[in-house]
C-alpha atoms as a PDB file:
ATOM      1  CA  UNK A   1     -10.041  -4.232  -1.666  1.00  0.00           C
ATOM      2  CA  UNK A   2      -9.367  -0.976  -0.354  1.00  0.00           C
ATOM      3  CA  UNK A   3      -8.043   0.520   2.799  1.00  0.00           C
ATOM      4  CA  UNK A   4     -10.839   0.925   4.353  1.00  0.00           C
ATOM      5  CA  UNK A   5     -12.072  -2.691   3.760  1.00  0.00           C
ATOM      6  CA  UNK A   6      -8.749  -3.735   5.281  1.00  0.00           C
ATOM      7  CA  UNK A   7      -8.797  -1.935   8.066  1.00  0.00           C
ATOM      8  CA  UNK A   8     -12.415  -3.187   8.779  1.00  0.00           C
ATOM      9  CA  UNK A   9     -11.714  -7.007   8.364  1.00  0.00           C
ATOM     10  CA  UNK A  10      -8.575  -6.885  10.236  1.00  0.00           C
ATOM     11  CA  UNK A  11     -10.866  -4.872  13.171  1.00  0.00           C
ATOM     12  CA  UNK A  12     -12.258  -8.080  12.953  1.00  0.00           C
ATOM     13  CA  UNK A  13      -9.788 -10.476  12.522  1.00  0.00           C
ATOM     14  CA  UNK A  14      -7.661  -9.560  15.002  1.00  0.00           C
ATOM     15  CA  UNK A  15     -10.307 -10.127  18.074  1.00  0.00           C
ATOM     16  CA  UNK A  16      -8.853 -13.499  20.028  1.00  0.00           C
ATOM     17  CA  UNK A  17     -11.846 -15.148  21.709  1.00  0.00           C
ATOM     18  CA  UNK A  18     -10.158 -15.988  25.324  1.00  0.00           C
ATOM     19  CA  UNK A  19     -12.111 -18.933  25.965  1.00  0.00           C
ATOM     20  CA  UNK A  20     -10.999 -20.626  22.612  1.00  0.00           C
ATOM     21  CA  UNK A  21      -6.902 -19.771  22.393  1.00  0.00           C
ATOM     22  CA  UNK A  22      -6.371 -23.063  20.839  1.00  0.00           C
ATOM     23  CA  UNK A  23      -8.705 -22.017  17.831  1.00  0.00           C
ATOM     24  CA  UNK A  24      -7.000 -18.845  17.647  1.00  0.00           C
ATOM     25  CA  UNK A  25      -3.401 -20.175  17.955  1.00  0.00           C
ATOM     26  CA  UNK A  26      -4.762 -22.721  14.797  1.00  0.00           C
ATOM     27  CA  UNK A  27      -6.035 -19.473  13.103  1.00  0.00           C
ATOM     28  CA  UNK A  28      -3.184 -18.335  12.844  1.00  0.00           C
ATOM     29  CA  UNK A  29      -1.423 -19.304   9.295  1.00  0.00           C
ATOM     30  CA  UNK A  30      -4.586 -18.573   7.387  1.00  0.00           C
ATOM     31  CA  UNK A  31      -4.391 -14.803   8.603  1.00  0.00           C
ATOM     32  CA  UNK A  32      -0.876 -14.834   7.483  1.00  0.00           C
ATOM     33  CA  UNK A  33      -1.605 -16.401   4.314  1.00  0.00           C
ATOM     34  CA  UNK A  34      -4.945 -14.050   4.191  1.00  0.00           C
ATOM     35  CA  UNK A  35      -2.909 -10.759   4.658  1.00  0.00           C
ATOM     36  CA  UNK A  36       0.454 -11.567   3.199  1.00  0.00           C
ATOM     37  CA  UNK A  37      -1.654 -12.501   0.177  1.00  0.00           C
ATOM     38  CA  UNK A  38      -2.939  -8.695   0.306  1.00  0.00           C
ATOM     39  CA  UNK A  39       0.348  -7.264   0.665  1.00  0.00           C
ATOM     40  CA  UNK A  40       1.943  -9.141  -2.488  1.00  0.00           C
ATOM     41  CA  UNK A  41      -1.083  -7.578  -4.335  1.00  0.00           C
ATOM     42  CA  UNK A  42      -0.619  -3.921  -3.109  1.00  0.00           C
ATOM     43  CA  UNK A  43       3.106  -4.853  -3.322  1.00  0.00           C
ATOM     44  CA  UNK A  44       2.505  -5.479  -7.311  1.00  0.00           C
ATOM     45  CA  UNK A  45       0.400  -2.686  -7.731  1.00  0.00           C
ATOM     46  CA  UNK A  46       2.803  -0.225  -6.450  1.00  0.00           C
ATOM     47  CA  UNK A  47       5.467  -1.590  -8.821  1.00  0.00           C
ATOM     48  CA  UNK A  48       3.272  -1.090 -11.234  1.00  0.00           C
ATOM     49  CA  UNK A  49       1.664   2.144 -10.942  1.00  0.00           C
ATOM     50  CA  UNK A  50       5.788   3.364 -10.231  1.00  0.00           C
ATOM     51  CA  UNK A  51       6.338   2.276 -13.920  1.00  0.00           C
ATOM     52  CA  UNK A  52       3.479   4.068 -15.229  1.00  0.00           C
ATOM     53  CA  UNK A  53       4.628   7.336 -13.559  1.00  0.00           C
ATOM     54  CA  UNK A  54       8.539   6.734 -14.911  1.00  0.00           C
ATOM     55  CA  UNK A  55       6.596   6.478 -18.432  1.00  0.00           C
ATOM     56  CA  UNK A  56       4.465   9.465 -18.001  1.00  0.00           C
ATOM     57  CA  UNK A  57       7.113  11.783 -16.331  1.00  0.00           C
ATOM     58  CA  UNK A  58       8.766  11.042 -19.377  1.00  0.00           C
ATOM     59  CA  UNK A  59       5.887  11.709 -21.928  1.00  0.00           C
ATOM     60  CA  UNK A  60       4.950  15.197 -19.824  1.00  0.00           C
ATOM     61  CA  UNK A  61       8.862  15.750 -20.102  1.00  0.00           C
ATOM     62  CA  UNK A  62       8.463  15.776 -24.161  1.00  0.00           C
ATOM     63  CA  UNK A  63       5.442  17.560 -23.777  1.00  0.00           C
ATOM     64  CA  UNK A  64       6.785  20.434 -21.532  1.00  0.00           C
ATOM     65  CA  UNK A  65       9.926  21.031 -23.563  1.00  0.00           C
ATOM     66  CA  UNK A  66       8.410  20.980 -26.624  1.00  0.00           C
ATOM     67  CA  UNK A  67       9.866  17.596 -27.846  1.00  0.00           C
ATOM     68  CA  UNK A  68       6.737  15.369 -28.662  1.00  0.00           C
ATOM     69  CA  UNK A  69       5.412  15.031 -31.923  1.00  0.00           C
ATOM     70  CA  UNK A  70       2.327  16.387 -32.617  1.00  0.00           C
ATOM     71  CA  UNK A  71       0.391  13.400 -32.930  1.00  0.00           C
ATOM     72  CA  UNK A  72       1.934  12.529 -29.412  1.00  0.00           C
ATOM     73  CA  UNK A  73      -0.229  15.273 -27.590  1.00  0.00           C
ATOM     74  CA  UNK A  74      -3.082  14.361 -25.546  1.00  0.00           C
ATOM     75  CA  UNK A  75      -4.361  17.782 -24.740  1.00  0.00           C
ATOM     76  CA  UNK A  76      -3.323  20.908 -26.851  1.00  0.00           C
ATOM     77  CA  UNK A  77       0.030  21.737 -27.889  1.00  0.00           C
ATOM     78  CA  UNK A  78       1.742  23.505 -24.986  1.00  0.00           C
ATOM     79  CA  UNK A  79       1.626  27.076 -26.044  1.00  0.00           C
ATOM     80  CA  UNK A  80       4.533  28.525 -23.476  1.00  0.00           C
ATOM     81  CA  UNK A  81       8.309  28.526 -23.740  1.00  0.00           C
ATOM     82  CA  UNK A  82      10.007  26.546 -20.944  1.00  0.00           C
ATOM     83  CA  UNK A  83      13.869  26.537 -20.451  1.00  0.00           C
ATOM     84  CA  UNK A  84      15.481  23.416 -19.469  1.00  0.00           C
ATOM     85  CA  UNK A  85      16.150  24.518 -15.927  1.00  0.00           C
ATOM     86  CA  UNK A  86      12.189  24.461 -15.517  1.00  0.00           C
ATOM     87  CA  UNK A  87      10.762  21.770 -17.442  1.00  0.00           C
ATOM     88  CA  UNK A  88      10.399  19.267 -14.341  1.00  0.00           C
ATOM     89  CA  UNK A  89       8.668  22.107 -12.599  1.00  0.00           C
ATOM     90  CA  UNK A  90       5.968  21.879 -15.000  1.00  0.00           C
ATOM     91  CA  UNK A  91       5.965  18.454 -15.091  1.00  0.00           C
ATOM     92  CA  UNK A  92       5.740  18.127 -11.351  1.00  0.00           C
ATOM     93  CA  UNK A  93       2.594  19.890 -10.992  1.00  0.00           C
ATOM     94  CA  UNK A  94       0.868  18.558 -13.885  1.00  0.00           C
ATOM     95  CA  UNK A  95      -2.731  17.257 -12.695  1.00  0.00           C
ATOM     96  CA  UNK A  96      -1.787  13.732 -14.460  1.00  0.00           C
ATOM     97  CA  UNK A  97       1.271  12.959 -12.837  1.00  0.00           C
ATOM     98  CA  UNK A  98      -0.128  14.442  -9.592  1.00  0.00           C
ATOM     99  CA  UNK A  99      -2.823  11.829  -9.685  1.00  0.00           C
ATOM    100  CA  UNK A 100      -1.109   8.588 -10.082  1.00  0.00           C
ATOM    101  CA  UNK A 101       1.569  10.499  -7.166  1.00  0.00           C
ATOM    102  CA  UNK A 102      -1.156  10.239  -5.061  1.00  0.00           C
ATOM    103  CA  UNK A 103      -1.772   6.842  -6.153  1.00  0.00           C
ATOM    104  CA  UNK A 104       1.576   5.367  -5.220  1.00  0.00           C
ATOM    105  CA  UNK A 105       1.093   7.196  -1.840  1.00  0.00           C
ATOM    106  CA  UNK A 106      -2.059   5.442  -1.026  1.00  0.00           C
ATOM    107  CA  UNK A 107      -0.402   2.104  -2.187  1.00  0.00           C
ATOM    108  CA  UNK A 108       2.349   2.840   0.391  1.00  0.00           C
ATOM    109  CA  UNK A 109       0.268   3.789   2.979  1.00  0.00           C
ATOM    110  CA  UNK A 110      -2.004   0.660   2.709  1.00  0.00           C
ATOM    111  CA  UNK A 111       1.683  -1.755   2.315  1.00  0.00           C
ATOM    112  CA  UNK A 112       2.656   0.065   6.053  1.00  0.00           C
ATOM    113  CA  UNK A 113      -0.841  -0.907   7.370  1.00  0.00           C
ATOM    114  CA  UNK A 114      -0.438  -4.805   6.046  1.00  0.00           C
ATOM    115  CA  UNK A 115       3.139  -4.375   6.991  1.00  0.00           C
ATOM    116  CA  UNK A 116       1.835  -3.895  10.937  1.00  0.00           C
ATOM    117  CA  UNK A 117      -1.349  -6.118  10.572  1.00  0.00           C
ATOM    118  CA  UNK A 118       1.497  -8.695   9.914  1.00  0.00           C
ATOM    119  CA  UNK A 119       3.639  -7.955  12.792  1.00  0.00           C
ATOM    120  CA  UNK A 120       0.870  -8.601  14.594  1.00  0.00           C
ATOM    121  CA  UNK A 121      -0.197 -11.563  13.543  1.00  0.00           C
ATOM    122  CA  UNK A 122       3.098 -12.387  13.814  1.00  0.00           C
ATOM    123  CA  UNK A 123       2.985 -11.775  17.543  1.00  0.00           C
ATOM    124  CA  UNK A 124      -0.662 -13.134  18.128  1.00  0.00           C
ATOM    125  CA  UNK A 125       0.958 -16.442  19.022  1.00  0.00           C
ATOM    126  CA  UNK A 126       3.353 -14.998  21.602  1.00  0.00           C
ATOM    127  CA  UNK A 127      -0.002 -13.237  23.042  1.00  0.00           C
ATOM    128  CA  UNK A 128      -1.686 -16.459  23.474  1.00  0.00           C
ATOM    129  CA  UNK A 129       0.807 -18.173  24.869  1.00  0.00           C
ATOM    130  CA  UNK A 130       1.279 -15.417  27.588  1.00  0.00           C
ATOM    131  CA  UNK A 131      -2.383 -15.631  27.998  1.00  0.00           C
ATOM    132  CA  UNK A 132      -1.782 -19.459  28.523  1.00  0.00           C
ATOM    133  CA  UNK A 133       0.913 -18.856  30.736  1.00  0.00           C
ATOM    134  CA  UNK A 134      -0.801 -16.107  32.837  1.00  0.00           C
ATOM    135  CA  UNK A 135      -4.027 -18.487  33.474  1.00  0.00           C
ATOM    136  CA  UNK A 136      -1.897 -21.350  34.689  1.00  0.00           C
ATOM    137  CA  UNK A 137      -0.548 -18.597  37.222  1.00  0.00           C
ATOM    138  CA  UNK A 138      -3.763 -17.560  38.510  1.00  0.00           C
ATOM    139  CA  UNK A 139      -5.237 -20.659  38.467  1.00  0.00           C
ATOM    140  CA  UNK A 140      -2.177 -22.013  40.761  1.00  0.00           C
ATOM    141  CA  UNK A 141      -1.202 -24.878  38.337  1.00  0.00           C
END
């Protein structure tokens, strides 16, 4: 599930039909359960995509100073002389690493949305209850 998708179903999961608060109250734990069960997934995925970038920052790091064994290369042998000083610039702009980057940024970005869907679904039954509360008032009970 992507982003988008999330973003979608919690557009729709987070309407609160205000003629049936007591469904939506019971509601509830499954949307916790629903989108906590997202977040431990994008959660994992992060971890895991952060260990393949350690790995391949330090496979570009052979690469760029010259270290790997031949057989090691995945593209052609890298032709320039780097000093030391320099190597992590090359390796920072390298179109592989720059990828999964971008990667691990999207996987943050989607953990801050789940990480607000859940405060609010956190507060949803603090919303009802005011909504309780308020039609008692009106209604002079």
């Amino acid at each position: 599930m992507n982003l988008d998708e999330i973003q979608n179903l919690w557009k729709k999961d987070s309407k609160i039909d205000e003629v049936l608060l007591d469904e939506a109250s019971l509601k509830i734990p499954q949307l916790h359960h629903k989108y906590l069960t997202l977040h431990t997934e994008y959660t994992l995925l992060l971890k895991k995509k952060a260990q393949e970038l350690r790995t391949l920052e330090h496979r570009k790091w052979l690469y760029y100073s010259g270290k790997a064994a031949p057989e090691e290369y995945e593209e052609q042998p890298f032709e320039h002389r780097v000093i030391k000083s320099d190597v992590m610039h090359w390796v920072g702009v390298d179109e592989q690493i720059q990828r999964v980057e971008m990667q691990i940024d999207y996987y943050n970005t989607t953990l801050s949305v789940l990480n607000e869907i859940l405060k609010q679904i956190n507060q949803m039954s603090y919303n009802i209850k005011n909504a309780i509360e308020w039609r008692r008032f009106t209604g002079g009970v």
